[in-house]
C-alpha atoms as a PDB file:
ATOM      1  CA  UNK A   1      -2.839  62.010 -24.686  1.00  0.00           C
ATOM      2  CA  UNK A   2      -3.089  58.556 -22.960  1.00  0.00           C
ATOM      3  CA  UNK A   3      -6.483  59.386 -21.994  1.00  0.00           C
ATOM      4  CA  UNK A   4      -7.837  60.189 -25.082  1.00  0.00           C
ATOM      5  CA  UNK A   5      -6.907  57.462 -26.829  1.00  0.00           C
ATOM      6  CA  UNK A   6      -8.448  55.264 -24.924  1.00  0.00           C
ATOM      7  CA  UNK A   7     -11.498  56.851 -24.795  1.00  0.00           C
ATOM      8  CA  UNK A   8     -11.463  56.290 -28.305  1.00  0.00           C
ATOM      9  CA  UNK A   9     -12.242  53.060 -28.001  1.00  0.00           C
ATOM     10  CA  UNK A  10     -13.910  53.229 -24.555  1.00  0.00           C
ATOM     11  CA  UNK A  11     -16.634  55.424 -25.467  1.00  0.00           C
ATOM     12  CA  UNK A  12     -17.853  51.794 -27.574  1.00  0.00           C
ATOM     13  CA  UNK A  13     -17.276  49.743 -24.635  1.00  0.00           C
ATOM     14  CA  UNK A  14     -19.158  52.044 -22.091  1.00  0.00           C
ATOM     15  CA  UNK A  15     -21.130  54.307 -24.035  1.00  0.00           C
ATOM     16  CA  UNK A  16     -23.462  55.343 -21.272  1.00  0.00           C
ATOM     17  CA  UNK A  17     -20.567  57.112 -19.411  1.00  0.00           C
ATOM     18  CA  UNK A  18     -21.652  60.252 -18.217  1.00  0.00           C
ATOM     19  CA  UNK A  19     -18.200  61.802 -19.213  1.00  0.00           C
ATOM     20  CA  UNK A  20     -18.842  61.564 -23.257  1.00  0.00           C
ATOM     21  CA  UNK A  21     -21.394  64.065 -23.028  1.00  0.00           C
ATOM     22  CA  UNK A  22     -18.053  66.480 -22.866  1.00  0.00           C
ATOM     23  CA  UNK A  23     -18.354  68.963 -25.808  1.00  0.00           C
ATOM     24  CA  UNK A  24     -14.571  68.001 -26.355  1.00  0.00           C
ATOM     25  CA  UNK A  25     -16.139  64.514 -28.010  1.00  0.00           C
ATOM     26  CA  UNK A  26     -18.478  65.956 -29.749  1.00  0.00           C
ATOM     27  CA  UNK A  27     -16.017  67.705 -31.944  1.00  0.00           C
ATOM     28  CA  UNK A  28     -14.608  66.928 -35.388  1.00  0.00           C
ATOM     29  CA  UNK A  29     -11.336  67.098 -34.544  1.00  0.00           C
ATOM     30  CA  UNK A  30     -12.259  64.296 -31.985  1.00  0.00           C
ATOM     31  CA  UNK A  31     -14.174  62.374 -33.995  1.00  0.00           C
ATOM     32  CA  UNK A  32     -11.285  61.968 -36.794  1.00  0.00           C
ATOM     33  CA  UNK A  33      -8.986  61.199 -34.604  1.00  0.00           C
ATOM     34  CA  UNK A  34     -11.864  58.213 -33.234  1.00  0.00           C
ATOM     35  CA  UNK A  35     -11.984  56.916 -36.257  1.00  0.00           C
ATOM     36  CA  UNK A  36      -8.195  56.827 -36.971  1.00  0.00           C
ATOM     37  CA  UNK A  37      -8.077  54.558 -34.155  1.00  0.00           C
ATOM     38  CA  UNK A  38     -10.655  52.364 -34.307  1.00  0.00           C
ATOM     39  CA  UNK A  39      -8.633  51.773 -38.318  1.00  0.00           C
ATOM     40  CA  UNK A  40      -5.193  51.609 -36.475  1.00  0.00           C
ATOM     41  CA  UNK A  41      -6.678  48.722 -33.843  1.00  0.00           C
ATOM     42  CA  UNK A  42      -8.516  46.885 -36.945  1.00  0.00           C
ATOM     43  CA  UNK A  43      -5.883  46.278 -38.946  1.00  0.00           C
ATOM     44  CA  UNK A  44      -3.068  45.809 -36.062  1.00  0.00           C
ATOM     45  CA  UNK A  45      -4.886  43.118 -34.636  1.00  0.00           C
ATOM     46  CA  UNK A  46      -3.422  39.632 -34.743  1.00  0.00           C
ATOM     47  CA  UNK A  47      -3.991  36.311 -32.677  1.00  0.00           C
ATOM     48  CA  UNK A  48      -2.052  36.663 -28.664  1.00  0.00           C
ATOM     49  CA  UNK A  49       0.056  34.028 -29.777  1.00  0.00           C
ATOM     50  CA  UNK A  50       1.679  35.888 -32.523  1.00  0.00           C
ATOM     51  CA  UNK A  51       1.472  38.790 -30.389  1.00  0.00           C
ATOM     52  CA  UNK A  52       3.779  37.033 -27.927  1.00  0.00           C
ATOM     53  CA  UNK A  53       5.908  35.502 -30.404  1.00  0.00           C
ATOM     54  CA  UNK A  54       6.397  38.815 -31.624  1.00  0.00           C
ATOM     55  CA  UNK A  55       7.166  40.697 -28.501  1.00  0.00           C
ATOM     56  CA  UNK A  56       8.137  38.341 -25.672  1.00  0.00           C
ATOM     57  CA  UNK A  57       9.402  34.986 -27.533  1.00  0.00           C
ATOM     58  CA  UNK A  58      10.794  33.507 -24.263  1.00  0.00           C
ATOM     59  CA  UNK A  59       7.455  33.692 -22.461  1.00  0.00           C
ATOM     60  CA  UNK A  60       5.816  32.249 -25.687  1.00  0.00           C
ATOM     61  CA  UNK A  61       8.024  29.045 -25.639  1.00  0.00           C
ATOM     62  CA  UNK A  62       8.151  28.163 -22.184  1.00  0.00           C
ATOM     63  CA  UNK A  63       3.939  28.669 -22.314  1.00  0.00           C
ATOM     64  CA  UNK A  64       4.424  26.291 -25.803  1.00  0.00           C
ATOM     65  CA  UNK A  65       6.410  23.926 -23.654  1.00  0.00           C
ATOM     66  CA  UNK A  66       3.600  23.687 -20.780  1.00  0.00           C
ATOM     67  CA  UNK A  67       0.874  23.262 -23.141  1.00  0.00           C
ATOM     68  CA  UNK A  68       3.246  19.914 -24.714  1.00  0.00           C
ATOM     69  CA  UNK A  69       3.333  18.413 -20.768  1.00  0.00           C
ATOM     70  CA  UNK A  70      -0.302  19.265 -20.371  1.00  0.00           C
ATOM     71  CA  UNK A  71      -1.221  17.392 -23.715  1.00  0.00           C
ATOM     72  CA  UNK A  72       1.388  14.223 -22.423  1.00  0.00           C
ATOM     73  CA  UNK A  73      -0.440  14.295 -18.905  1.00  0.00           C
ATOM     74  CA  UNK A  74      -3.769  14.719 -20.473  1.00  0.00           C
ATOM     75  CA  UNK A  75      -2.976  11.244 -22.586  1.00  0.00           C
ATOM     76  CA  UNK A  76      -1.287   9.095 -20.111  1.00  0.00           C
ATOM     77  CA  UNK A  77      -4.771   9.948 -17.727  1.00  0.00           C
ATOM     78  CA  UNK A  78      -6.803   9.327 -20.810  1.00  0.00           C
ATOM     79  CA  UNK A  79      -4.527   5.822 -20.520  1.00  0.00           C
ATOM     80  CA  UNK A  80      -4.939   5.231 -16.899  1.00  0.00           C
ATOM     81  CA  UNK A  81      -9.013   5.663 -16.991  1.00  0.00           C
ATOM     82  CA  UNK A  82      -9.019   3.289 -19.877  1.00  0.00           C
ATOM     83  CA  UNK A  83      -7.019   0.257 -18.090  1.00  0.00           C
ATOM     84  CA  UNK A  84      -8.881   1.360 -15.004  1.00  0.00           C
ATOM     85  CA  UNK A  85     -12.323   0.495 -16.665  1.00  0.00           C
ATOM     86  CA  UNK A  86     -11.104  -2.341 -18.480  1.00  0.00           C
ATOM     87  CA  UNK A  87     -10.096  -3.634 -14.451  1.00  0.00           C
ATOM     88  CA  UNK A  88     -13.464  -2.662 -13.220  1.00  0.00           C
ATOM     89  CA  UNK A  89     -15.176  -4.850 -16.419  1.00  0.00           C
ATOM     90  CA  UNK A  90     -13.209  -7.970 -15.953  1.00  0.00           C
ATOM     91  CA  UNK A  91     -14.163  -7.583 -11.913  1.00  0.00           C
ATOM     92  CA  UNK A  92     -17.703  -6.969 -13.049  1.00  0.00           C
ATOM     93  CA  UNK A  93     -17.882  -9.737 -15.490  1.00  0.00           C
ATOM     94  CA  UNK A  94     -16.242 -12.547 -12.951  1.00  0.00           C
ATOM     95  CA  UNK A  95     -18.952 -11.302 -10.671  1.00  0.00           C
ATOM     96  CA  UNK A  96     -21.900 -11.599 -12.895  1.00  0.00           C
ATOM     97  CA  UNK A  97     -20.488 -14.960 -13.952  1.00  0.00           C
ATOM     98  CA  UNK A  98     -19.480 -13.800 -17.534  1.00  0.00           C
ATOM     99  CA  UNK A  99     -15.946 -14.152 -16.958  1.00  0.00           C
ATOM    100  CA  UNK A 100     -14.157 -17.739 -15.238  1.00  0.00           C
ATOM    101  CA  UNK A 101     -11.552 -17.290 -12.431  1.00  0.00           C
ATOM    102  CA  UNK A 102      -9.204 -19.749 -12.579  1.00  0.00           C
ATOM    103  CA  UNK A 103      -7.447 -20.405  -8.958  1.00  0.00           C
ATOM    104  CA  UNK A 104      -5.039 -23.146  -7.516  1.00  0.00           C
ATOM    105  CA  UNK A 105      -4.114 -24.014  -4.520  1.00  0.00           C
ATOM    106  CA  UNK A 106      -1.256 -26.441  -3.799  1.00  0.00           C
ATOM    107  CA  UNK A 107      -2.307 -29.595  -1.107  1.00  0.00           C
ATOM    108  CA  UNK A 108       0.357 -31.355   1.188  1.00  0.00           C
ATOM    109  CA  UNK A 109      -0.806 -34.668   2.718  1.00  0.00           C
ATOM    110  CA  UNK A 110       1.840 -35.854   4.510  1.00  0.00           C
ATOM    111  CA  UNK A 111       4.680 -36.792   2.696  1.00  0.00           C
ATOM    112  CA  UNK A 112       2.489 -35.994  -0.702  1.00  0.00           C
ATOM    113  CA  UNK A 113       0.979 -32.909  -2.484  1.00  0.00           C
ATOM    114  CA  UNK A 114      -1.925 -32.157  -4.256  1.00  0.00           C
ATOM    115  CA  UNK A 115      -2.432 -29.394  -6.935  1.00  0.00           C
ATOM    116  CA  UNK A 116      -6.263 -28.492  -6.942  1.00  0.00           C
ATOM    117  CA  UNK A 117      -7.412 -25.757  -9.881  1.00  0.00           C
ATOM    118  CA  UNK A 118     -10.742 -24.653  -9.099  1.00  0.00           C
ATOM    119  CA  UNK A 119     -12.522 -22.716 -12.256  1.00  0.00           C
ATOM    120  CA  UNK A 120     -15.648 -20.022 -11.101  1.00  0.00           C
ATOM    121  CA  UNK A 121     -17.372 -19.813 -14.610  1.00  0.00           C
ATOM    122  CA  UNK A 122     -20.840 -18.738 -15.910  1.00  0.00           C
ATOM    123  CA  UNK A 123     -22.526 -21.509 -14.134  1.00  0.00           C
ATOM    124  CA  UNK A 124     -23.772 -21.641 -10.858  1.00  0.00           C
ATOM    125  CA  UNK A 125     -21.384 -24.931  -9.877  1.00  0.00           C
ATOM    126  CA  UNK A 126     -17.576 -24.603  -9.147  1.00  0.00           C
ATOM    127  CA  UNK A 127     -15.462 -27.286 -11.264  1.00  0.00           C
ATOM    128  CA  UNK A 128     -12.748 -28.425  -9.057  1.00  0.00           C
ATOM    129  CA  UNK A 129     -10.189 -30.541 -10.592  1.00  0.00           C
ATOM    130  CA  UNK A 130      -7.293 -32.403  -8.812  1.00  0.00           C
ATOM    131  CA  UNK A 131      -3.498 -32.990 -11.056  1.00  0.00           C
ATOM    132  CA  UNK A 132      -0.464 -33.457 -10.216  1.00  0.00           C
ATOM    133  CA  UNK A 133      -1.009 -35.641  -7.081  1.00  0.00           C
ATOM    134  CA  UNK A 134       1.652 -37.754  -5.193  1.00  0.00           C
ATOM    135  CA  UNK A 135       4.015 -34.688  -5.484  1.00  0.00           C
ATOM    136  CA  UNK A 136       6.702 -34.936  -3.169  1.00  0.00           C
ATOM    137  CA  UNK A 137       6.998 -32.660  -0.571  1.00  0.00           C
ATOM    138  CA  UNK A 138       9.810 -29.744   0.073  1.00  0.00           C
ATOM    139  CA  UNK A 139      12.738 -31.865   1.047  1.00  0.00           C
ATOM    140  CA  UNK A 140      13.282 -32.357   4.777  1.00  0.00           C
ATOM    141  CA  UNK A 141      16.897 -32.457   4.383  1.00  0.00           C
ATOM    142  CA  UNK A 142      19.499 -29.242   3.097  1.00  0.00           C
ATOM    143  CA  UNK A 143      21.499 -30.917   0.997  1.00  0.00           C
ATOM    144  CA  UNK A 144      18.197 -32.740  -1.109  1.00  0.00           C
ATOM    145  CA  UNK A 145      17.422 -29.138  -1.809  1.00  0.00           C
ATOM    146  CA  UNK A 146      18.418 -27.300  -5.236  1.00  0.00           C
ATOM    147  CA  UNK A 147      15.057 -25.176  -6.001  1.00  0.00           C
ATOM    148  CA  UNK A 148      13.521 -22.439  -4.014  1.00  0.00           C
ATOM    149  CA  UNK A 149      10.406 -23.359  -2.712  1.00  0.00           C
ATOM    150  CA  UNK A 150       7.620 -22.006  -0.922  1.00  0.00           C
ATOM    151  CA  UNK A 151       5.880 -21.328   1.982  1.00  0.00           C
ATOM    152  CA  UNK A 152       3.204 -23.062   3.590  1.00  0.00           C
ATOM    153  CA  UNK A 153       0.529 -22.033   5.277  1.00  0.00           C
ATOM    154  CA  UNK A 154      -2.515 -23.882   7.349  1.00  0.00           C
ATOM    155  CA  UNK A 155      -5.910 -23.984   5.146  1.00  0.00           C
ATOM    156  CA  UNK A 156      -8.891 -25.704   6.142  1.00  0.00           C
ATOM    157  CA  UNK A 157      -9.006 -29.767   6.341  1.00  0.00           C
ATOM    158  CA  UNK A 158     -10.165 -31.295   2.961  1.00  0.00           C
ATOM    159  CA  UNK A 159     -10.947 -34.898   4.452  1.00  0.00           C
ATOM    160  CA  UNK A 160     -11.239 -35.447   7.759  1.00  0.00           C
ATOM    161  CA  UNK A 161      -7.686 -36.507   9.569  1.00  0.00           C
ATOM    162  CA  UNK A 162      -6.174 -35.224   6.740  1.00  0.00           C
ATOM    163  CA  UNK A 163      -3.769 -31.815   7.149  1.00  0.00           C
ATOM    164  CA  UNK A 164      -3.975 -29.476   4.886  1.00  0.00           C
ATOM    165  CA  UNK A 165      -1.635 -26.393   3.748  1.00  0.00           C
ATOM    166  CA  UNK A 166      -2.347 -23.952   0.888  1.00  0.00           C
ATOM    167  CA  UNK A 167       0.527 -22.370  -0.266  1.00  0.00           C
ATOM    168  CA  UNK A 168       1.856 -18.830  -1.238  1.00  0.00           C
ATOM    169  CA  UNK A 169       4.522 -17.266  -2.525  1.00  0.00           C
ATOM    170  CA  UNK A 170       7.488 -17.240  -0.046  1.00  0.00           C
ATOM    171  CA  UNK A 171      10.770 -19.182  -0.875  1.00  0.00           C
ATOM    172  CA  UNK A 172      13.314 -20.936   0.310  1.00  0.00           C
ATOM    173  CA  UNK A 173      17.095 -20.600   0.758  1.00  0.00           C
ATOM    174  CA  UNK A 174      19.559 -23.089  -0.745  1.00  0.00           C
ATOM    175  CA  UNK A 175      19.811 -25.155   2.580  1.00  0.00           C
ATOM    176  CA  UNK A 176      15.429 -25.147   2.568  1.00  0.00           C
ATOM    177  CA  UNK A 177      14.933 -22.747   5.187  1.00  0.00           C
ATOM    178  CA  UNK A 178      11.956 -20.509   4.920  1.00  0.00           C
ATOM    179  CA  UNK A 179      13.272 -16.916   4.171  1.00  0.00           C
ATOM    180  CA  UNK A 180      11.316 -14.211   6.725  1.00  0.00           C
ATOM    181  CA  UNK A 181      11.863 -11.432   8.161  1.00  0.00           C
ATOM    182  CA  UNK A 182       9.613 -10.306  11.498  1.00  0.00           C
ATOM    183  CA  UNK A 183       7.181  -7.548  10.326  1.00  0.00           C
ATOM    184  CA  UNK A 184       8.895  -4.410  10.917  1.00  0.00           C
ATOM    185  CA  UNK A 185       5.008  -2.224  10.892  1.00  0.00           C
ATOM    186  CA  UNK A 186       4.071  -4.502  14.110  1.00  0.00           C
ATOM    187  CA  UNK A 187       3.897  -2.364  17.049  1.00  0.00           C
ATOM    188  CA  UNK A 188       1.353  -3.787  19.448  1.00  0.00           C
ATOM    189  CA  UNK A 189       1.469  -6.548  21.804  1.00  0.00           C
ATOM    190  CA  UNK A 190      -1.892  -7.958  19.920  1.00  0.00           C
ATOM    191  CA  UNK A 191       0.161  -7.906  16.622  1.00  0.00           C
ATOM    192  CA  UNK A 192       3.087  -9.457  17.926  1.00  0.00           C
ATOM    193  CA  UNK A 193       0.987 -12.590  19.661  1.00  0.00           C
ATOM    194  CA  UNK A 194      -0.553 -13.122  16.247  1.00  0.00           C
ATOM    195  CA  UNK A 195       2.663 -12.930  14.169  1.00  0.00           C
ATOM    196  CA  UNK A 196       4.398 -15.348  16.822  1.00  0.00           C
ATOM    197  CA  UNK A 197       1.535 -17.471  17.156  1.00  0.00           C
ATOM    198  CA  UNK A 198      -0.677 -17.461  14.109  1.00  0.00           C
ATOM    199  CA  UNK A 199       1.229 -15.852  11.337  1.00  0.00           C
ATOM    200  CA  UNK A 200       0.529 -12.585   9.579  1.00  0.00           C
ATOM    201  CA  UNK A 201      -0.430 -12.166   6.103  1.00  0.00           C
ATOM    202  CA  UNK A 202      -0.351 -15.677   5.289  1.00  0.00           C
ATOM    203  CA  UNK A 203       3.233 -16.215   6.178  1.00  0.00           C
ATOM    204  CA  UNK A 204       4.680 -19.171   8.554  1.00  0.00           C
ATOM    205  CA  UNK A 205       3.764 -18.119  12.619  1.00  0.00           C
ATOM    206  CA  UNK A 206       7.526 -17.386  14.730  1.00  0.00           C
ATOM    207  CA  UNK A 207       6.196 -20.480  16.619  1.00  0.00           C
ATOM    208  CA  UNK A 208       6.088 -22.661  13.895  1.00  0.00           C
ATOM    209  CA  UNK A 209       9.743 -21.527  12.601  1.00  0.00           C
ATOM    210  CA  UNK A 210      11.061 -21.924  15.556  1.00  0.00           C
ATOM    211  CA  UNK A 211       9.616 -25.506  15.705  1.00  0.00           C
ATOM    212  CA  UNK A 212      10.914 -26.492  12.466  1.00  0.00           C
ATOM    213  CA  UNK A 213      14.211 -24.592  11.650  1.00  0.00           C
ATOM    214  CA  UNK A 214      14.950 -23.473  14.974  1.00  0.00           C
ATOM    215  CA  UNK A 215      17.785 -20.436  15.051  1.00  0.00           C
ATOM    216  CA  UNK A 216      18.489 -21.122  11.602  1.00  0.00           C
ATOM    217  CA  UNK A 217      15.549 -19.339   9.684  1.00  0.00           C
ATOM    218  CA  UNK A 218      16.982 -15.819  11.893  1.00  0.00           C
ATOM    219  CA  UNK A 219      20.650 -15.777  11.467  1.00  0.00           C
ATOM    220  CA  UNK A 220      20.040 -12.316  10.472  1.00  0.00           C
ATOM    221  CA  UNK A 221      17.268 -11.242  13.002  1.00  0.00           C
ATOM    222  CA  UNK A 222      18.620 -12.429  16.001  1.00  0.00           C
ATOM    223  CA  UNK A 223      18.557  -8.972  17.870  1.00  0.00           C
ATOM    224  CA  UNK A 224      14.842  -8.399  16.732  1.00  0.00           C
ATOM    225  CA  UNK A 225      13.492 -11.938  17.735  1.00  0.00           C
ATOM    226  CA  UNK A 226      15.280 -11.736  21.233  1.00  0.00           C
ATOM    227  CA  UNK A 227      13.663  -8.874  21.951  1.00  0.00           C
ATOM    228  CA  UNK A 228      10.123  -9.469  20.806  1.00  0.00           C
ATOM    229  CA  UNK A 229      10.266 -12.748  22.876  1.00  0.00           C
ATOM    230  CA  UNK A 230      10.479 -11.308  26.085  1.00  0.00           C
ATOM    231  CA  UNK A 231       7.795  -9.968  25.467  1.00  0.00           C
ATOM    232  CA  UNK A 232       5.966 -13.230  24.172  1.00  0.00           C
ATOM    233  CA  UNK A 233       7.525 -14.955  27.489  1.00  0.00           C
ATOM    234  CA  UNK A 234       5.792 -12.290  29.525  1.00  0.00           C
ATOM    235  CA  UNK A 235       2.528 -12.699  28.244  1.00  0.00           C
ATOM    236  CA  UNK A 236       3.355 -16.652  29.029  1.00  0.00           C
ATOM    237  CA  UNK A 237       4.458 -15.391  32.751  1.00  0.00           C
ATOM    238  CA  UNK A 238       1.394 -13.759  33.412  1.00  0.00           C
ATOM    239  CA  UNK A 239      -0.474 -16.557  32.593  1.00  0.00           C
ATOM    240  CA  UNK A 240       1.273 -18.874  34.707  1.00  0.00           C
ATOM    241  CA  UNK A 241       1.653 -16.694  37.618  1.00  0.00           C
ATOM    242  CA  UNK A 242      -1.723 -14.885  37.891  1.00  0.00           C
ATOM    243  CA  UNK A 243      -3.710 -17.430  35.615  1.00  0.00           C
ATOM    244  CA  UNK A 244      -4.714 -14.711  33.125  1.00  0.00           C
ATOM    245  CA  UNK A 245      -6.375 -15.304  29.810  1.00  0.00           C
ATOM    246  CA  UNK A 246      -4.071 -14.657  26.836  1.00  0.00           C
ATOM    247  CA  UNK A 247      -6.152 -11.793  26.377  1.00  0.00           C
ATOM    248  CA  UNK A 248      -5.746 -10.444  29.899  1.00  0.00           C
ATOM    249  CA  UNK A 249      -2.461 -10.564  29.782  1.00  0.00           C
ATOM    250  CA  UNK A 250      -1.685  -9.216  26.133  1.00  0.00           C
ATOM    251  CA  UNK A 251      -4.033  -6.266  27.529  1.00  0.00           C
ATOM    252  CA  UNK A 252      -1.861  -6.243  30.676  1.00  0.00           C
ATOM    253  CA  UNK A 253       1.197  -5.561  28.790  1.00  0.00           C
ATOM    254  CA  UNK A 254      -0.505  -3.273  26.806  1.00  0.00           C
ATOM    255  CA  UNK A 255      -1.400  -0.917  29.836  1.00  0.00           C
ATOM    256  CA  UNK A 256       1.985  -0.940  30.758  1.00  0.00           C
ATOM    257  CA  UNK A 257       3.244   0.465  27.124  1.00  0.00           C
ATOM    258  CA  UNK A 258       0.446   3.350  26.876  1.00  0.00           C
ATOM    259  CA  UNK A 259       1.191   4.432  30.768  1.00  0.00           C
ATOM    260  CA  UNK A 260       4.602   4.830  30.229  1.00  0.00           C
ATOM    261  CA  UNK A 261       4.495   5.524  26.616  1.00  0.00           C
ATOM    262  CA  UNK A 262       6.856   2.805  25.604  1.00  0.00           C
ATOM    263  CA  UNK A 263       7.555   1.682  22.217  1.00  0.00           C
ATOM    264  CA  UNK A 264       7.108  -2.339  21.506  1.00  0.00           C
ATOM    265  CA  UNK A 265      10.907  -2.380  21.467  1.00  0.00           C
ATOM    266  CA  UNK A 266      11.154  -0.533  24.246  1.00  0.00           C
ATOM    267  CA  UNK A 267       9.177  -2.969  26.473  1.00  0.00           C
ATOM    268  CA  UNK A 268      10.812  -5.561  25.430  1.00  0.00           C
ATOM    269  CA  UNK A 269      14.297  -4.441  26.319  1.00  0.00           C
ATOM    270  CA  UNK A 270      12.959  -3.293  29.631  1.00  0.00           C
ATOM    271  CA  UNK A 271      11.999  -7.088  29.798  1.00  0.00           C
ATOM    272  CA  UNK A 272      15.371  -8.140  28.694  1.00  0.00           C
ATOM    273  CA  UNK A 273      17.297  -6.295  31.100  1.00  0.00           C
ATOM    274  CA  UNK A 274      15.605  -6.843  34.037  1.00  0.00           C
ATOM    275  CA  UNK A 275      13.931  -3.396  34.277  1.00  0.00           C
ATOM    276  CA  UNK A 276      10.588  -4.558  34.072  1.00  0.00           C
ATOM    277  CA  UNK A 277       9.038  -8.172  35.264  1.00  0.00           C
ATOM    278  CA  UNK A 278       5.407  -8.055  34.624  1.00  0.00           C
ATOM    279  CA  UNK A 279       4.164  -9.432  37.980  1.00  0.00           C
ATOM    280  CA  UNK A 280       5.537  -9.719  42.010  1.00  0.00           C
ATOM    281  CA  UNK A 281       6.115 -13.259  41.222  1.00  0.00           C
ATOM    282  CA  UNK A 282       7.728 -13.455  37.750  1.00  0.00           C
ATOM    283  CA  UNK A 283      10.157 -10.878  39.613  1.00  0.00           C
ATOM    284  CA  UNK A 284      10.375 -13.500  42.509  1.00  0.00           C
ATOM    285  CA  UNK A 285      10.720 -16.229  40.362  1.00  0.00           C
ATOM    286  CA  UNK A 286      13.053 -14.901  38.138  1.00  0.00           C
ATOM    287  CA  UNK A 287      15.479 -13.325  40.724  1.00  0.00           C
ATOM    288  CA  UNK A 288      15.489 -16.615  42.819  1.00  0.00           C
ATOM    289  CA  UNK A 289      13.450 -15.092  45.719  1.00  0.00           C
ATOM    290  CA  UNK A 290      11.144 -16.694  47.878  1.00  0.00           C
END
């Protein structure tokens, strides 16, 4: 029974079938019962989603509901490639010189500050433009503090025997120490020199803190600074003793914590205990030896 009703409808869909030849479809009988069918799917026939609706609600509402998220995610991207050319314009435009860029940087001389806005505009020349001057400086004593402040960092000399330091975004506590915390991503004896000595991300160097605030700026990071300078004295050590390069010894150190697949923490606790001395006579020196 199956079979022939769906040759009713098959024989339109493959009508070159070698099986229709079959004197059973070439019968009346057959072909009324064809064309009963072919009535039967005509005026049955209805769009799937009423179909589903019909006969399997559930399924029809939870594909309703996806179709709703698609439509949401569909805007919000339609949202995010519009900001994302607008971005890409206003980049375009300040390169072309359609658009100004208006930047300022903040000027200590000494006891006094300088604000300097420079505008980049349509024209080939840069205005520069100096307010604010004779600014006083962050206070150099706790108590004359009351604002957070923020950090400095050195910038090129303006005038000659003149310093210099641009400023970014890092404050102050009450008591005008510099809050910072050592960079927990740096994991190289190269990185470390360069946050101790030269400061990472525009942030003050550890040398400089140290300089200025002393322990006070790492109450907090005591345990992490102790550590890391071992390893900053050993690169000093290495100097002294076997009158390396800072290079040569950074690289020394370096060797050691690939050979013996050491963390940075972990050679600088080897330092700190005594483990590890990173020549014959830093050992000999530091244990009193001759």
């Amino acid at each position: 029974t199956t079979f022939l009703q769906d040759a009713a409808v098959m024989m339109d869909v493959i009508p070159e079938h070698p099986i229709w030849k079959h004197e059973l479809f070439k019968t009346q009988l057959f072909l009324d019962f064809q064309s009963k069918v072919k009535s039967h799917i005509t005026t049955n026939h209805g769009p799937e989603s009423s179909i589903l609706a019909r006969f399997a609600p559930e399924v029809e509402q939870q594909l309703s509901n996806i179709n709703h998220l698609l439509r949401g995610f569909n805007e919000r991207q339609r949202q995010s490639d519009q900001a994302q050319r607008q971005l890409q314009q206003a980049f375009n435009n300040v390169i072309s010189r359609k658009q100004q860029l208006n930047l300022s940087v903040r000027l200590d001389h000494g006891n006094q500050a300088t604000e300097t806005t420079a505008t980049i505009g349509s024209s080939s020349a840069t205005n520069i433009s100096n307010t604010n001057t004779n600014i006083t400086s962050p206070p150099q004593h706790p108590s004359e503090n009351t604002h957070p402040l923020v950090n400095e960092v050195p910038a090129v000399d303006p005038t000659p025997n003149t310093t210099a330091n641009a400023t970014i975004s890092l404050p102050y506590t009450n008591e005008g120490i510099p809050v910072y915390k050592m960079n927990r991503q740096v994991a190289t004896v190269t990185d470390l020199w360069d946050e101790w000595m030269v400061g990472r991300d525009g942030f003050w160097s550890i040398e400089e803190l140290e300089s200025k605030w002393g322990t006070k700026w790492r109450r907090h990071d005591r345990k992490w600074f102790n550590i890391r300078k071992r390893i900053i004295n050993a690169v000093n050590d290495l100097q002294k003793d076997l009158g390396l390069s800072a290079s040569s010894a950074i690289s020394v150190l370096q060797g050691v914590m690939n050979a013996r697949h050491w963390s940075l923490d972990r050679l600088g606790t080897e330092l700190q205990k005594g483990a590890y001395f990173p020549s014959p006579e830093t050992k000999r020196r530091k244990l009193g030896l001759p």
